[in-house]
Each structure stands twice: as C-alpha cells, then as structure tokens.
N, C-alpha and C. Protein backbone atom coordinates (compact mmCIF):
# COMPACT_ATOMS: atom_id res chain seq x y z
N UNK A 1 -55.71 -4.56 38.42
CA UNK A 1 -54.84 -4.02 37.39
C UNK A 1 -55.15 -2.56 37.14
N UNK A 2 -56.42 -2.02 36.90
CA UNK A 2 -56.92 -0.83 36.80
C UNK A 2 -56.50 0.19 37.72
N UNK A 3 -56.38 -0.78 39.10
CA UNK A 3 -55.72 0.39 40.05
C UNK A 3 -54.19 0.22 40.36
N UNK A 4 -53.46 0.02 39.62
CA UNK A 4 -52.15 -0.31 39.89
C UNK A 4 -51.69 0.40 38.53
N UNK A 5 -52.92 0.96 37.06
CA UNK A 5 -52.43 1.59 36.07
C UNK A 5 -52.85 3.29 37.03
N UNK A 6 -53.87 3.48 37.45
CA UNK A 6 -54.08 4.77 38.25
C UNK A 6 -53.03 5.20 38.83
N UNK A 7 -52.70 4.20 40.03
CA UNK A 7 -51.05 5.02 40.78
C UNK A 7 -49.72 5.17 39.57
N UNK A 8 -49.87 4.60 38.57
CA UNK A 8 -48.96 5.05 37.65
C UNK A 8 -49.06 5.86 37.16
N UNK A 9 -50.31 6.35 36.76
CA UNK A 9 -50.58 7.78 36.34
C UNK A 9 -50.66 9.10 36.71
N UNK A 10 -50.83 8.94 38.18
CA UNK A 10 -50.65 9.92 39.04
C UNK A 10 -49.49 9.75 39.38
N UNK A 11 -48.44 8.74 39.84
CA UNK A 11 -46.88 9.29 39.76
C UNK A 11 -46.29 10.26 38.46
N UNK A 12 -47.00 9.74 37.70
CA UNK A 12 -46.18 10.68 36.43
C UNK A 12 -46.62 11.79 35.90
N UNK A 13 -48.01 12.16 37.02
CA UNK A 13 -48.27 13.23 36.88
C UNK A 13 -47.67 13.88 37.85
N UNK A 14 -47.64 13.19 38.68
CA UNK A 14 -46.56 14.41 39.79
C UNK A 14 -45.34 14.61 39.95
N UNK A 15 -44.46 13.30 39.31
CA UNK A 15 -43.34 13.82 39.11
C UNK A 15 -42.77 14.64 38.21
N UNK A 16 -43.43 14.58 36.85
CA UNK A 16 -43.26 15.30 35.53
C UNK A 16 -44.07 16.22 35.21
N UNK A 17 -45.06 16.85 36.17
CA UNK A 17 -45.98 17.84 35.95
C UNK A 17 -46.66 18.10 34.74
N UNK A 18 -46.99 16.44 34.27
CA UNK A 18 -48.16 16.48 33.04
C UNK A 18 -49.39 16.59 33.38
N UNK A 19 -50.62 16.92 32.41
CA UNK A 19 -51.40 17.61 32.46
C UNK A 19 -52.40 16.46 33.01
N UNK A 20 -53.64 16.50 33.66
CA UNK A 20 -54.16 15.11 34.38
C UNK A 20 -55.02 14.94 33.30
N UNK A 21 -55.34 15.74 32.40
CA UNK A 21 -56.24 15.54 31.08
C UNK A 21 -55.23 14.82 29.99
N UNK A 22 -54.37 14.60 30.11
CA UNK A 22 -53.46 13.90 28.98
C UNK A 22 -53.00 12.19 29.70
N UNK A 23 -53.13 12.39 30.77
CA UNK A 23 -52.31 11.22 31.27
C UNK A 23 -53.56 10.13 31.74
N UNK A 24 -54.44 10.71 32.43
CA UNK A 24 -55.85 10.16 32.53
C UNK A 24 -56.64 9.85 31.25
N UNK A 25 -56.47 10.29 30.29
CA UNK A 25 -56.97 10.17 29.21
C UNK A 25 -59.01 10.92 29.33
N UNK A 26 -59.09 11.83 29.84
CA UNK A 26 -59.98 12.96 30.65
C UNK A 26 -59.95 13.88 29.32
N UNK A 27 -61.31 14.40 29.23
CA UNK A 27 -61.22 15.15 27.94
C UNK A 27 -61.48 17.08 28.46
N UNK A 28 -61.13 17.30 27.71
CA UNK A 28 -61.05 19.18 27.99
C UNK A 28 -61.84 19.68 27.96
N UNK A 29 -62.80 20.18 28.12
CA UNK A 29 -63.86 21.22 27.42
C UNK A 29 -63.79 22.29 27.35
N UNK A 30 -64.28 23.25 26.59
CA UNK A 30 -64.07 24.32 26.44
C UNK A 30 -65.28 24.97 26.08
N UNK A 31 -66.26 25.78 26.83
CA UNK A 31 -67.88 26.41 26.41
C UNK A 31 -67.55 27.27 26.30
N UNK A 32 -68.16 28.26 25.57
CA UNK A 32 -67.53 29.79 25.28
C UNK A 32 -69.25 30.47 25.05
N UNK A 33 -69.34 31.00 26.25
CA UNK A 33 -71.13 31.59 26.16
C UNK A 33 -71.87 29.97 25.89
N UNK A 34 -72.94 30.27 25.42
CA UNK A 34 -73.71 28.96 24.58
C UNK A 34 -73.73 29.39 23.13
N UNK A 35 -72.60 29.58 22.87
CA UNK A 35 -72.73 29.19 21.45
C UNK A 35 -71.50 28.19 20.62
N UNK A 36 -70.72 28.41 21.80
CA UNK A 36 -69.55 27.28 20.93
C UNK A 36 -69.03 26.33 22.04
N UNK A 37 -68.95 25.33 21.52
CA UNK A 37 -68.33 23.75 22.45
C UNK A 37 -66.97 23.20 21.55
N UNK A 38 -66.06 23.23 22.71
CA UNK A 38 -64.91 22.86 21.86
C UNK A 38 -64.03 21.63 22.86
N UNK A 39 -64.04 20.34 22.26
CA UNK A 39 -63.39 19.29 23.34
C UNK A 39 -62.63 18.53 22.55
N UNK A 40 -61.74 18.49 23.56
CA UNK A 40 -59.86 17.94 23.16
C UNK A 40 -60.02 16.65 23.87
N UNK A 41 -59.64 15.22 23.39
CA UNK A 41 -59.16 13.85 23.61
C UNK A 41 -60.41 13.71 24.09
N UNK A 42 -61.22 13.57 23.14
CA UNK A 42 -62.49 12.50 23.14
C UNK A 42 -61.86 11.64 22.19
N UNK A 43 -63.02 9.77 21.99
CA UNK A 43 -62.58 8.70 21.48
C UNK A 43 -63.35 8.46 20.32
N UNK A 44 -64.36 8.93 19.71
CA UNK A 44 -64.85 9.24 18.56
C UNK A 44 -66.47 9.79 18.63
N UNK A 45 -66.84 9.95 17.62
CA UNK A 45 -68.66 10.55 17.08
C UNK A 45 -69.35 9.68 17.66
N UNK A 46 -70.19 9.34 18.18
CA UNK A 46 -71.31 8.72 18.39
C UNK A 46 -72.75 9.11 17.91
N UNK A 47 -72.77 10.32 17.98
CA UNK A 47 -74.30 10.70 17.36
C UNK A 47 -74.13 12.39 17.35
N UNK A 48 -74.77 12.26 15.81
CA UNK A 48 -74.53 13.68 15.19
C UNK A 48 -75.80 13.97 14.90
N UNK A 49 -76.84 15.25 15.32
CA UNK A 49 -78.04 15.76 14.58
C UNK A 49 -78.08 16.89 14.72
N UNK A 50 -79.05 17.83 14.28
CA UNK A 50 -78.84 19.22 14.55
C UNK A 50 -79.58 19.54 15.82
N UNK A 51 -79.41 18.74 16.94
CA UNK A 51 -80.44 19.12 18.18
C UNK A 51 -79.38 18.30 19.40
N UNK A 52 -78.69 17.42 18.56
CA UNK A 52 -77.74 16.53 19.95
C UNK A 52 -76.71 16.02 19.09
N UNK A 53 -75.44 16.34 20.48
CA UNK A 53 -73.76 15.54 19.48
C UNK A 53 -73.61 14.94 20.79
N UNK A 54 -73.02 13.65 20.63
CA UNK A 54 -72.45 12.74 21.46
C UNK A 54 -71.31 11.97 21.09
N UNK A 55 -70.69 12.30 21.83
CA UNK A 55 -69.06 11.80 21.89
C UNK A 55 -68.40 10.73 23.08
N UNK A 56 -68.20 9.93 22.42
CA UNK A 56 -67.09 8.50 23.41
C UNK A 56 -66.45 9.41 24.26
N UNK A 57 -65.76 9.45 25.15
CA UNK A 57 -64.79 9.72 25.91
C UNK A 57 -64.53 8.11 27.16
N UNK A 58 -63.48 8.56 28.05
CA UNK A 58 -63.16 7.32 28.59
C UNK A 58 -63.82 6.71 29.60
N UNK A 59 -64.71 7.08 30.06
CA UNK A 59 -65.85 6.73 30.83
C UNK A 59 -67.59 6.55 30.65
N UNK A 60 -67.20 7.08 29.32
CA UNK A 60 -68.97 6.61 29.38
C UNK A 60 -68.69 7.90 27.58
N UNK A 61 -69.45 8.64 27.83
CA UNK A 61 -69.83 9.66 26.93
C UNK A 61 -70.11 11.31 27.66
N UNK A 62 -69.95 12.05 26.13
CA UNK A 62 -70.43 13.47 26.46
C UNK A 62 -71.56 14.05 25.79
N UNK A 63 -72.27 14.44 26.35
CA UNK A 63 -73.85 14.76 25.14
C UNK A 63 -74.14 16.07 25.28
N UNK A 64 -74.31 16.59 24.24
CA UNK A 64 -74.42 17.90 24.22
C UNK A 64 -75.75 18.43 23.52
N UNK A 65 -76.91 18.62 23.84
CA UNK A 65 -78.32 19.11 23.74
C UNK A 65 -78.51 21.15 23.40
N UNK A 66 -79.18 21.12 22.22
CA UNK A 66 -79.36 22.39 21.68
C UNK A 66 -79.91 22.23 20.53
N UNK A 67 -79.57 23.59 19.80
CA UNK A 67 -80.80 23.61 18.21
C UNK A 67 -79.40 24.32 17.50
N UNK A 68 -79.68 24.52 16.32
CA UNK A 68 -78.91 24.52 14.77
C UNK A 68 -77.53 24.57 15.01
N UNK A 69 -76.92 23.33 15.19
CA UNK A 69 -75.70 22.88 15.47
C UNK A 69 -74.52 22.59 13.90
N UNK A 70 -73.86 23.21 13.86
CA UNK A 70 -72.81 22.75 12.51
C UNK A 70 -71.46 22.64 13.76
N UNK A 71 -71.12 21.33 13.07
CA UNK A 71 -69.49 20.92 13.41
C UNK A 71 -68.78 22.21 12.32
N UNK A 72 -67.80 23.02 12.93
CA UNK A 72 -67.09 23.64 12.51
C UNK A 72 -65.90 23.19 12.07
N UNK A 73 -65.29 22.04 13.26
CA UNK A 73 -63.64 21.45 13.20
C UNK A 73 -64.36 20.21 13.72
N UNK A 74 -63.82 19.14 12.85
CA UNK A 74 -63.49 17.45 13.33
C UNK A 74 -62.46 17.03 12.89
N UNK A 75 -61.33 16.86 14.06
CA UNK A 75 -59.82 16.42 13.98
C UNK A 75 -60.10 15.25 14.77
N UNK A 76 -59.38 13.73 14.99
CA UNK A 76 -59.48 12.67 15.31
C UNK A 76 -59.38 12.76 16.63
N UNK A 77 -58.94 14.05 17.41
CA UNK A 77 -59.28 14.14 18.63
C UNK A 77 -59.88 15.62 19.43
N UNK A 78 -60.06 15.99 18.31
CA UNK A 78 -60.82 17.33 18.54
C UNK A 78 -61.76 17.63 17.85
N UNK A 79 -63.12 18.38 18.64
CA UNK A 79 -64.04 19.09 18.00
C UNK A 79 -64.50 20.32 18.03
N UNK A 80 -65.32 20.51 17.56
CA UNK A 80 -65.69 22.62 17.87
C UNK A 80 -66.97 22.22 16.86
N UNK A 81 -67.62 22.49 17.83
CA UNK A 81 -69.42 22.42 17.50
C UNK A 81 -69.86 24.14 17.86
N UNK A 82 -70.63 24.93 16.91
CA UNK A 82 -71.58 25.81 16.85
C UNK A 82 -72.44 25.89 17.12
N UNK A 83 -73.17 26.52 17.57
CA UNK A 83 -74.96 27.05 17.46
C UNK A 83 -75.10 26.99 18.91
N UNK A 84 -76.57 26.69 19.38
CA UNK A 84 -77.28 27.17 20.59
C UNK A 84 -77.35 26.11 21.86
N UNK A 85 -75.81 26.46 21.99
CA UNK A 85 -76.38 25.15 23.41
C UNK A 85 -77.18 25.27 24.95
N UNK A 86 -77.61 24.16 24.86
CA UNK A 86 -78.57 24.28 26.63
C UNK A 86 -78.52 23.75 27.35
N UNK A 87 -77.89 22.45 27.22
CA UNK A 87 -77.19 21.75 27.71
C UNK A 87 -76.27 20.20 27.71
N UNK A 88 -75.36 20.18 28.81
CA UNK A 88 -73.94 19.18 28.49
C UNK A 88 -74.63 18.15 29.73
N UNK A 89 -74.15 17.37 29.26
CA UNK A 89 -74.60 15.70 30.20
C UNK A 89 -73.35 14.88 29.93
N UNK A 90 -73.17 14.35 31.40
CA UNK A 90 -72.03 13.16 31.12
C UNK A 90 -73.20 12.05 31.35
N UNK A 91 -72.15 10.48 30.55
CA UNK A 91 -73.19 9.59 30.81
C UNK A 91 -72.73 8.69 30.38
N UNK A 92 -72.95 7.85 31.50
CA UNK A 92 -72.26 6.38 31.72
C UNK A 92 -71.83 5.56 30.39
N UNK A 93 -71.49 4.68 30.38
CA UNK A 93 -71.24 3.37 29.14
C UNK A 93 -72.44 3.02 28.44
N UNK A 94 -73.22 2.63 29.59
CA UNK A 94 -75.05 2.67 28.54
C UNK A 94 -75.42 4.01 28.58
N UNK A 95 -75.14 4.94 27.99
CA UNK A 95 -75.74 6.53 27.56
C UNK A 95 -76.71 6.78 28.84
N UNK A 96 -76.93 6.30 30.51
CA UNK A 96 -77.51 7.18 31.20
C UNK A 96 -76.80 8.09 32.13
N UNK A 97 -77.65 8.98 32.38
CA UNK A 97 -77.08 10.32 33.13
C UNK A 97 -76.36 9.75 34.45
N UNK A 98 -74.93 10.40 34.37
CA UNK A 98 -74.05 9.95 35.85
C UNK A 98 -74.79 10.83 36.99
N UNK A 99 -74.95 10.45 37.74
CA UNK A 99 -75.25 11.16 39.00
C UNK A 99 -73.97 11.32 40.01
C-alpha cells in the first residue's frame, strides 16, 4: 500500500508541478549561518531545552544540538529557533542517528 501511495505522489508531483516537500509530506529547512533554524511541515515538539529541540517529522525526527536556544515562532507547522547551533541530526522512529 505504501508503495502504490508513493507512485501517487510522484504522479502529482509531476503532473501538477507541486512542491516534493508538500506532497511527500518532507519538511523544509532553512539554516541561516548558525544562528537561526527555521522548518516548515514538521508533525509536532518532541523535546525542548536550551541545548537540544527535537521535532516529529515523517520519518523519524529532526534534532537540533547547540547552547542558548529561544523558540522565536511556534505555528502548528512551523518553527524558527535562535541562538548557537552546531549541529542537525536526522533520526530514525527510535531517536537513533540515520546513517
């Protein structure tokens, strides 16, 4: 079933030239230097501190590692995190690192 929703998604990305981050349900990122992280169609918070933010997305999660972090914007599918980042990790369904 999973792969019979895939070829549907890629037909309608190619016939209608939608975006593969909207139709995949694939989230955006946006780093700007290391100081700001900004990501579109994640699936909610998972873990908020001032050293690590982790976010659902559709495959596992996104983790984001640094020091004095303030959420600037939390919209139900958008965020924009501040301060000093060092680094981004994707990671599986059980929170380990995808290789």
């Amino acid at each position: 079933m999973k792969k019979w929703q895939q070829r549907i998604r890629s037909l309608l990305m190619e016939q209608f030239s939608l975006p593969s981050d909207v139709v995949m349900e694939m989230p955006r990122i946006t780093i700007i230097g290391h100081l700001h992280f900004y990501i579109e169609n994640h699936q909610g918070l998972a873990l908020y501190t001032n050293e690590e933010l982790r976010l659902k997305v559709a495959n596992g999660f996104v983790c984001i590692k640094g020091h004095s972090f303030v959420l600037k914007m939390m919209l139900p599918k958008e965020i924009m995190l501040e301060g000093t980042i060092s680094e981004v990790l994707f990671l599986n369904q059980e929170g380990e690192k995808k290789e």
